[in-house]
PDB file of N, CA and C in Angstrom:
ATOM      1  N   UNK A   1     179.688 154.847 111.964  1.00  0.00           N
ATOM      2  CA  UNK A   1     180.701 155.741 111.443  1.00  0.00           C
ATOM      3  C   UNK A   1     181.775 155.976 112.506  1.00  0.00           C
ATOM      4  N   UNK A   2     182.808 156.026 111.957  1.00  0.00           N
ATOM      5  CA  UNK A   2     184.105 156.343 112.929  1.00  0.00           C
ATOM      6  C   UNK A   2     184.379 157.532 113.521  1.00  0.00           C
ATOM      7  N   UNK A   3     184.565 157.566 114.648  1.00  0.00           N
ATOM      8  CA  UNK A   3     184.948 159.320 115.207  1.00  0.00           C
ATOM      9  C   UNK A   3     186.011 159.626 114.458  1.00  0.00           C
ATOM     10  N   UNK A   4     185.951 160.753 114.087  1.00  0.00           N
ATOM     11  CA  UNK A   4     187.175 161.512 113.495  1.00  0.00           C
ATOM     12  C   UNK A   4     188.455 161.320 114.028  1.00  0.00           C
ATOM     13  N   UNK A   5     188.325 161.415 115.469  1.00  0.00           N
ATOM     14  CA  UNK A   5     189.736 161.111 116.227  1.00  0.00           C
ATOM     15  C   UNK A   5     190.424 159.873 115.931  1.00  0.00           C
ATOM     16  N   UNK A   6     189.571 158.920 116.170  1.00  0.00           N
ATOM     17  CA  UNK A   6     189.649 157.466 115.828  1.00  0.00           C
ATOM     18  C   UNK A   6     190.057 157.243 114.335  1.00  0.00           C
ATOM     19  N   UNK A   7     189.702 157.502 113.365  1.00  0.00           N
ATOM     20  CA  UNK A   7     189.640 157.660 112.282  1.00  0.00           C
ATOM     21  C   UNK A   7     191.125 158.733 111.767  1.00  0.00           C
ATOM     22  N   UNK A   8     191.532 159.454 112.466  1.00  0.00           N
ATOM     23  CA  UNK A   8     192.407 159.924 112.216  1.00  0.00           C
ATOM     24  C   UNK A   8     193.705 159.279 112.572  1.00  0.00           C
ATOM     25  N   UNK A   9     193.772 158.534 113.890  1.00  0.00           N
ATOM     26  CA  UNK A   9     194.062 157.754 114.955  1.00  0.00           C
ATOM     27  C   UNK A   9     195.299 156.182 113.283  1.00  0.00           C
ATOM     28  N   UNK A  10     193.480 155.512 113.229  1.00  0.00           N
ATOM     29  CA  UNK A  10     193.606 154.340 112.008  1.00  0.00           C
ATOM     30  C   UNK A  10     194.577 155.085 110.834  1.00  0.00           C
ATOM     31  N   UNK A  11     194.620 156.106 110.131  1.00  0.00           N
ATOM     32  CA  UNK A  11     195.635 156.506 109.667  1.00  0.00           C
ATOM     33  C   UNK A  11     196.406 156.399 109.846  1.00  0.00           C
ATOM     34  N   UNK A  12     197.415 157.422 111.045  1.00  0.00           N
ATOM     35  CA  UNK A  12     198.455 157.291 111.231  1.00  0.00           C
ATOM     36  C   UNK A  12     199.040 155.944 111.679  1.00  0.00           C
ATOM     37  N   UNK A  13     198.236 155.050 112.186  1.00  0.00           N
ATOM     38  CA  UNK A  13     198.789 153.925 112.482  1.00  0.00           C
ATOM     39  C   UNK A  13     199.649 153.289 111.398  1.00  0.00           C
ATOM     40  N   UNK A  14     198.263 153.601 110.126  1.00  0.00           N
ATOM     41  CA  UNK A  14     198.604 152.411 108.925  1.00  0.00           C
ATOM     42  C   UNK A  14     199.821 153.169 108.458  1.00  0.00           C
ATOM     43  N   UNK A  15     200.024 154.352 108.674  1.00  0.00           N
ATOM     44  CA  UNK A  15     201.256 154.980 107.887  1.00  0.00           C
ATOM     45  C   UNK A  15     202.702 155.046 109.106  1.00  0.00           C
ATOM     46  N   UNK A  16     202.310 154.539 109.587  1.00  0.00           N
ATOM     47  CA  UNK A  16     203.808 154.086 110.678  1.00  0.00           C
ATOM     48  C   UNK A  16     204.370 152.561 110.360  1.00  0.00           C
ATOM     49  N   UNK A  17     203.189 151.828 109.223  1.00  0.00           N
ATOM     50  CA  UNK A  17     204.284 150.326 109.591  1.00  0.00           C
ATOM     51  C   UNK A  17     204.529 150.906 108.163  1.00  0.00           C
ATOM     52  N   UNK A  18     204.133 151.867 107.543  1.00  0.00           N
ATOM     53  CA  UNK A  18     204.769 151.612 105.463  1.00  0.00           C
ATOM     54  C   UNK A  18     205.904 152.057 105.397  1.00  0.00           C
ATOM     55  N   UNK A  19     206.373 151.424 104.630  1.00  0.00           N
ATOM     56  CA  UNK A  19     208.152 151.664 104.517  1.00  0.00           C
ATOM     57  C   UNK A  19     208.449 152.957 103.795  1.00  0.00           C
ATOM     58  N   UNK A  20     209.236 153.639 104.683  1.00  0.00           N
ATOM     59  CA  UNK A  20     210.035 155.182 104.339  1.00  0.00           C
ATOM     60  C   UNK A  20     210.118 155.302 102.719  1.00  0.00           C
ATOM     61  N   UNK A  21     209.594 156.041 102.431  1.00  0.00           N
ATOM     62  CA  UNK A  21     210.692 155.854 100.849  1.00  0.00           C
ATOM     63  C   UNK A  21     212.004 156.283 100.875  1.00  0.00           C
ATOM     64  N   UNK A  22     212.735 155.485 100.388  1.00  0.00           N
ATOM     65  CA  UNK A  22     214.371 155.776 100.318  1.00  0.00           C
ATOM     66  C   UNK A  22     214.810 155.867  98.836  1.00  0.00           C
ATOM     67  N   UNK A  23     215.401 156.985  98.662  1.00  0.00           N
ATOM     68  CA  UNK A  23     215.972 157.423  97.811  1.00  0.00           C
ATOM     69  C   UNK A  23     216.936 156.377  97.486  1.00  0.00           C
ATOM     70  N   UNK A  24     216.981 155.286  95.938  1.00  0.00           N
ATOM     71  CA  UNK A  24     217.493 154.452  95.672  1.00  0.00           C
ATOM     72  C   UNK A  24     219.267 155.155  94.860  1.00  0.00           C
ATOM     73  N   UNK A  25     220.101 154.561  95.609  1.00  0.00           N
ATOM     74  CA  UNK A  25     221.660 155.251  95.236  1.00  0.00           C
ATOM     75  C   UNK A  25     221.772 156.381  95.689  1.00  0.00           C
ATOM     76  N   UNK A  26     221.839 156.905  97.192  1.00  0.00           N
ATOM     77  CA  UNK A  26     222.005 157.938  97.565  1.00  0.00           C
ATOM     78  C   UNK A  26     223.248 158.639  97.110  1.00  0.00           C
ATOM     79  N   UNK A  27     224.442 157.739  97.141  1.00  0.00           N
ATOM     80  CA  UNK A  27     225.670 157.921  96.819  1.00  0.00           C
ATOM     81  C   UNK A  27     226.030 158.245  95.427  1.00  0.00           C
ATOM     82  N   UNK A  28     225.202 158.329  94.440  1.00  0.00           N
ATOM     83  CA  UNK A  28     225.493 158.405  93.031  1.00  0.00           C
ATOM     84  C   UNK A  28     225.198 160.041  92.738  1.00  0.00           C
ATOM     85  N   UNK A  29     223.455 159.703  94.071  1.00  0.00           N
ATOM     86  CA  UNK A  29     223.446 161.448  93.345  1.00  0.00           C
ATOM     87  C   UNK A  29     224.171 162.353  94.333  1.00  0.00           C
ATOM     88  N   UNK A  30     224.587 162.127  95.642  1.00  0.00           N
ATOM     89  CA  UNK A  30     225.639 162.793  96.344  1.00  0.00           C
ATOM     90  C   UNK A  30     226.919 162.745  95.473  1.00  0.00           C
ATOM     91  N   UNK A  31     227.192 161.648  94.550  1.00  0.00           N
ATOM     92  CA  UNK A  31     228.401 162.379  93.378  1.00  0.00           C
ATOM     93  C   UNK A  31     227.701 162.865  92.122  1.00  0.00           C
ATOM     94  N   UNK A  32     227.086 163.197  91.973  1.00  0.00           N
ATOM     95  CA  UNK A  32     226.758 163.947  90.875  1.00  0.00           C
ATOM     96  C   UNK A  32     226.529 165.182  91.357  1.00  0.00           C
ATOM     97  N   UNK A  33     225.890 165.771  92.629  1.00  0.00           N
ATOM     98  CA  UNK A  33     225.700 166.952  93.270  1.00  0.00           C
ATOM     99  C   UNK A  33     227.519 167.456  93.693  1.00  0.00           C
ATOM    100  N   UNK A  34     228.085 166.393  93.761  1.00  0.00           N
ATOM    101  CA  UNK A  34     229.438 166.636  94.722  1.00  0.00           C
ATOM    102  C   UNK A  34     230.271 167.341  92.698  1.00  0.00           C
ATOM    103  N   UNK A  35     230.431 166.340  91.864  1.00  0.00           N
ATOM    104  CA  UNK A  35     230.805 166.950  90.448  1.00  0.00           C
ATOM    105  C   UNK A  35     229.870 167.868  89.851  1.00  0.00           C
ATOM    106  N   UNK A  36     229.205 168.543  89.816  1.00  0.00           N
ATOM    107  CA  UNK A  36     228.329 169.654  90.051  1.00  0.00           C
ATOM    108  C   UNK A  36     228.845 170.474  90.363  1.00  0.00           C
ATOM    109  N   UNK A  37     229.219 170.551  91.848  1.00  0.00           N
ATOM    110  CA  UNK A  37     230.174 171.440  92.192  1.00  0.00           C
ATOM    111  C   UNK A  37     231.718 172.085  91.838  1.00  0.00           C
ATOM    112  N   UNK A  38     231.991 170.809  91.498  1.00  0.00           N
ATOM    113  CA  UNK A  38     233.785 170.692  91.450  1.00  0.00           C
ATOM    114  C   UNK A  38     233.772 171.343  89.878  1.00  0.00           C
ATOM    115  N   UNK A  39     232.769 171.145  89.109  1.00  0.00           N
ATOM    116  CA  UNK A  39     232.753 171.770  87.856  1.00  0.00           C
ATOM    117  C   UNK A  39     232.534 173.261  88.190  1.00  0.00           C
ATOM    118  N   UNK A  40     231.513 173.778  88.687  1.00  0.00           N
ATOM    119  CA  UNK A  40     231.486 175.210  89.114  1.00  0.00           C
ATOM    120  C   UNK A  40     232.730 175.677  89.504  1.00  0.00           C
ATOM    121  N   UNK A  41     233.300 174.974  90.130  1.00  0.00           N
ATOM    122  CA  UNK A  41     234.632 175.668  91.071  1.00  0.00           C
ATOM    123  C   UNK A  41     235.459 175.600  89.962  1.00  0.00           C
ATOM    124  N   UNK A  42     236.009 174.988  89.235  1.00  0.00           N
ATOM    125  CA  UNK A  42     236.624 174.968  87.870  1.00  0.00           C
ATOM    126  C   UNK A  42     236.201 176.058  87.243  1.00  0.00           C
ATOM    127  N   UNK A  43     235.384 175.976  86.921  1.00  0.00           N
ATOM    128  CA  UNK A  43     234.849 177.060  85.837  1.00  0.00           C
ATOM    129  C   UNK A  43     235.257 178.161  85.935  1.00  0.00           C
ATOM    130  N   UNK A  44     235.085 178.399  87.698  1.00  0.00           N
ATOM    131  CA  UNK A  44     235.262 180.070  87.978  1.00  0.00           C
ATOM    132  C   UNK A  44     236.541 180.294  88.398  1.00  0.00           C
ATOM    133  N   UNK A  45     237.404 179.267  88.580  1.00  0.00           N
ATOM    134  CA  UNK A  45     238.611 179.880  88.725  1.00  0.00           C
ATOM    135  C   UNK A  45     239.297 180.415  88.453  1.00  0.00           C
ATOM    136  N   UNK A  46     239.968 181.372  88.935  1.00  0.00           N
ATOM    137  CA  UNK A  46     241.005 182.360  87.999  1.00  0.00           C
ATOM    138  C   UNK A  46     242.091 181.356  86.983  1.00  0.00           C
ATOM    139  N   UNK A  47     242.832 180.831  87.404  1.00  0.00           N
ATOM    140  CA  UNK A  47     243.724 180.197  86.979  1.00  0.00           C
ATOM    141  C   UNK A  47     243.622 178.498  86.181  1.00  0.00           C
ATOM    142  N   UNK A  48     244.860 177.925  85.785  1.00  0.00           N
ATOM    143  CA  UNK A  48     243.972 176.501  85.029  1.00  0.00           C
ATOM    144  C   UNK A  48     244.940 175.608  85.209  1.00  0.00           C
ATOM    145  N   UNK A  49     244.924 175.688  86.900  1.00  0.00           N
ATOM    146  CA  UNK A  49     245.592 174.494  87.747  1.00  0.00           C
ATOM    147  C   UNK A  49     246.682 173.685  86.532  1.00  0.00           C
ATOM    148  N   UNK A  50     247.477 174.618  86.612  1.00  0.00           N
ATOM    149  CA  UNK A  50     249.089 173.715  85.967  1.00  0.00           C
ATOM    150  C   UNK A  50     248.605 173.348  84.373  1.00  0.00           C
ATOM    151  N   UNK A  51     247.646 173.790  83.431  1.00  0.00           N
ATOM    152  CA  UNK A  51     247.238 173.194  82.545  1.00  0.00           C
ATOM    153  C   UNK A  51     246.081 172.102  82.616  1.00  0.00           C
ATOM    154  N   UNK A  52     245.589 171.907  83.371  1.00  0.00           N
ATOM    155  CA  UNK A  52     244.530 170.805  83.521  1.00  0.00           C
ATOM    156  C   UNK A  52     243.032 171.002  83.725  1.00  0.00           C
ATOM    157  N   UNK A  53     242.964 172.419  83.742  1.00  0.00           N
ATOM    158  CA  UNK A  53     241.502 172.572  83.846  1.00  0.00           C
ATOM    159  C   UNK A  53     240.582 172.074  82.901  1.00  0.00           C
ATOM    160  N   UNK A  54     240.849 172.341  81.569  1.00  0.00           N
ATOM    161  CA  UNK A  54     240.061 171.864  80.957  1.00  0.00           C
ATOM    162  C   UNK A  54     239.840 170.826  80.709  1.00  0.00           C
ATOM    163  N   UNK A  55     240.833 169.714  80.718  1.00  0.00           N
ATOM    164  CA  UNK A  55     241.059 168.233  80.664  1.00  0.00           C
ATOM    165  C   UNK A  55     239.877 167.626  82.127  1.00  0.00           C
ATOM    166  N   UNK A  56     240.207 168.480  82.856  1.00  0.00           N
ATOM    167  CA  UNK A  56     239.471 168.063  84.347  1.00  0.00           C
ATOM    168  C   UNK A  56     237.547 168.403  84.195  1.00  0.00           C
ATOM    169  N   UNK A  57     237.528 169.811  83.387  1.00  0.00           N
ATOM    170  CA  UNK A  57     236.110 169.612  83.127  1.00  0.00           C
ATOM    171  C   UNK A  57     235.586 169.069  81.802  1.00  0.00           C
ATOM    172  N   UNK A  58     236.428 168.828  81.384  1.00  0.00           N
ATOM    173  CA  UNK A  58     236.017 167.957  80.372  1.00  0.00           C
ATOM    174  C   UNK A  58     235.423 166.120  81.240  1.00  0.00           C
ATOM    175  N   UNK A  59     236.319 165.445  81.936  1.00  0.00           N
ATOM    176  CA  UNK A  59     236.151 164.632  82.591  1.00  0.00           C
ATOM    177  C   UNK A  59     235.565 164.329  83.529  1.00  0.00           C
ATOM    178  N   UNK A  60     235.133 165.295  83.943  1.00  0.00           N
ATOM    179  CA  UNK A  60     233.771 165.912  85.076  1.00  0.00           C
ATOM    180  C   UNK A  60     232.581 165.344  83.900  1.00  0.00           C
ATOM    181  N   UNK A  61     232.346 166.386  82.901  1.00  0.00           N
ATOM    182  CA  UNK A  61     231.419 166.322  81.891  1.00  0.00           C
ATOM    183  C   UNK A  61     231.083 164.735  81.126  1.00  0.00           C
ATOM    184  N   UNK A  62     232.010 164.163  81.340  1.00  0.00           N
ATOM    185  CA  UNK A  62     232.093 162.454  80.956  1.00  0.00           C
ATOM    186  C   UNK A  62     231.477 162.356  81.935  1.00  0.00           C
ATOM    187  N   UNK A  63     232.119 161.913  83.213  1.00  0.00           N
ATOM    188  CA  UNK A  63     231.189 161.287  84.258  1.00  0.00           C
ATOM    189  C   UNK A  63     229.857 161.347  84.894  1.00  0.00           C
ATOM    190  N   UNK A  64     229.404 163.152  84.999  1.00  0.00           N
ATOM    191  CA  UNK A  64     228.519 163.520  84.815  1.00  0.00           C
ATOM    192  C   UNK A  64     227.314 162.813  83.963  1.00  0.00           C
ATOM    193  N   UNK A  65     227.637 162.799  82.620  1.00  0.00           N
ATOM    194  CA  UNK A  65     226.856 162.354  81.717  1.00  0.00           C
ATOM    195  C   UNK A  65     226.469 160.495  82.056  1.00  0.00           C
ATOM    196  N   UNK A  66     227.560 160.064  82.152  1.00  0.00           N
ATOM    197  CA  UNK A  66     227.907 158.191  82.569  1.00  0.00           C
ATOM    198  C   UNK A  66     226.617 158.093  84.009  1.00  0.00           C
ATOM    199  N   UNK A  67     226.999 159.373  84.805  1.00  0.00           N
ATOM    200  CA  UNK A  67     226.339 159.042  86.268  1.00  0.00           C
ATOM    201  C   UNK A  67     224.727 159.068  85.979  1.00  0.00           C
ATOM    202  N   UNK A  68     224.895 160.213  85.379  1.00  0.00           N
ATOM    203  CA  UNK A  68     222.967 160.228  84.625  1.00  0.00           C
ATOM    204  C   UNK A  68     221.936 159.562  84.231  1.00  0.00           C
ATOM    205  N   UNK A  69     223.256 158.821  83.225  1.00  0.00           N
ATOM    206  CA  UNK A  69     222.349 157.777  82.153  1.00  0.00           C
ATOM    207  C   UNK A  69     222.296 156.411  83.441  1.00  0.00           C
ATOM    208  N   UNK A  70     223.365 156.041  84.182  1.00  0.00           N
ATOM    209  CA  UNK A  70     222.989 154.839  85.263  1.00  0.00           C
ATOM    210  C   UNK A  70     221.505 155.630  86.103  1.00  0.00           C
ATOM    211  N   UNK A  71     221.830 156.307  87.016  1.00  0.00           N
ATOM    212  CA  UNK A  71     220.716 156.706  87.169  1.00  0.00           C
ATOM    213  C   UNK A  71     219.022 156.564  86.627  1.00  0.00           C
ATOM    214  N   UNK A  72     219.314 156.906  85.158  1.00  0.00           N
ATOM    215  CA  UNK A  72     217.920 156.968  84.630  1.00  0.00           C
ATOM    216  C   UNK A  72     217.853 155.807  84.390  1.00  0.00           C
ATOM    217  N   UNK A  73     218.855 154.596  83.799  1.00  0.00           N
ATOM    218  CA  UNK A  73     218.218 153.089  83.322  1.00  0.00           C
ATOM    219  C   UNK A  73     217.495 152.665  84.650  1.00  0.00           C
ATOM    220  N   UNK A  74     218.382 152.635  85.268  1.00  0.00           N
ATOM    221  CA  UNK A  74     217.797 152.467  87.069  1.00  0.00           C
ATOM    222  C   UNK A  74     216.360 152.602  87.638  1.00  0.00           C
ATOM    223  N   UNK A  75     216.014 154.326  86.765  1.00  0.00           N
ATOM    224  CA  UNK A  75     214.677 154.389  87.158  1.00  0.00           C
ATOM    225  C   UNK A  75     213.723 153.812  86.438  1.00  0.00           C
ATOM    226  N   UNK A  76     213.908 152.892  85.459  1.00  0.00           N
ATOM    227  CA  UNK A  76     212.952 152.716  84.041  1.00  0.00           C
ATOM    228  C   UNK A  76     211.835 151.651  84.663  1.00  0.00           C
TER     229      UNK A  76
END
């Protein structure tokens, strides 16, 4: 039987050569977190930037939705 130390030892070894998991499209969900935002900030603004607010979260809400669905085929 293996000493515990040793045995604890063989673990960490085997888990130093396995590959990191990496978050596949970091950049998709850093824009979906980033339009996330830009929609909040819309939302709450007092004013409706020259007429365009709503056109702008409306188009947020497109992409949003577009960024999602890539995302999820991605994960299938």
């Amino acid at each position: 039987m293996m000493k515990p130390l040793l045995f604890a030892a063989a673990i960490a070894g085997s888990l130093a050569f396995t590959p990191a998991t990496i978050e596949p499209h970091p950049r998709i969900h850093a824009a979906i977190a980033a339009l996330v935002d830009a929609r909040a900030e819309l939302k709450g603004a007092a004013h409706d930037f020259g007429g365009h607010k709503a056109a702008a979260m409306r188009a947020v809400d497109v992409a949003l939705k577009q960024l999602r669905l890539a995302d999820a085929y991605d994960n299938k």
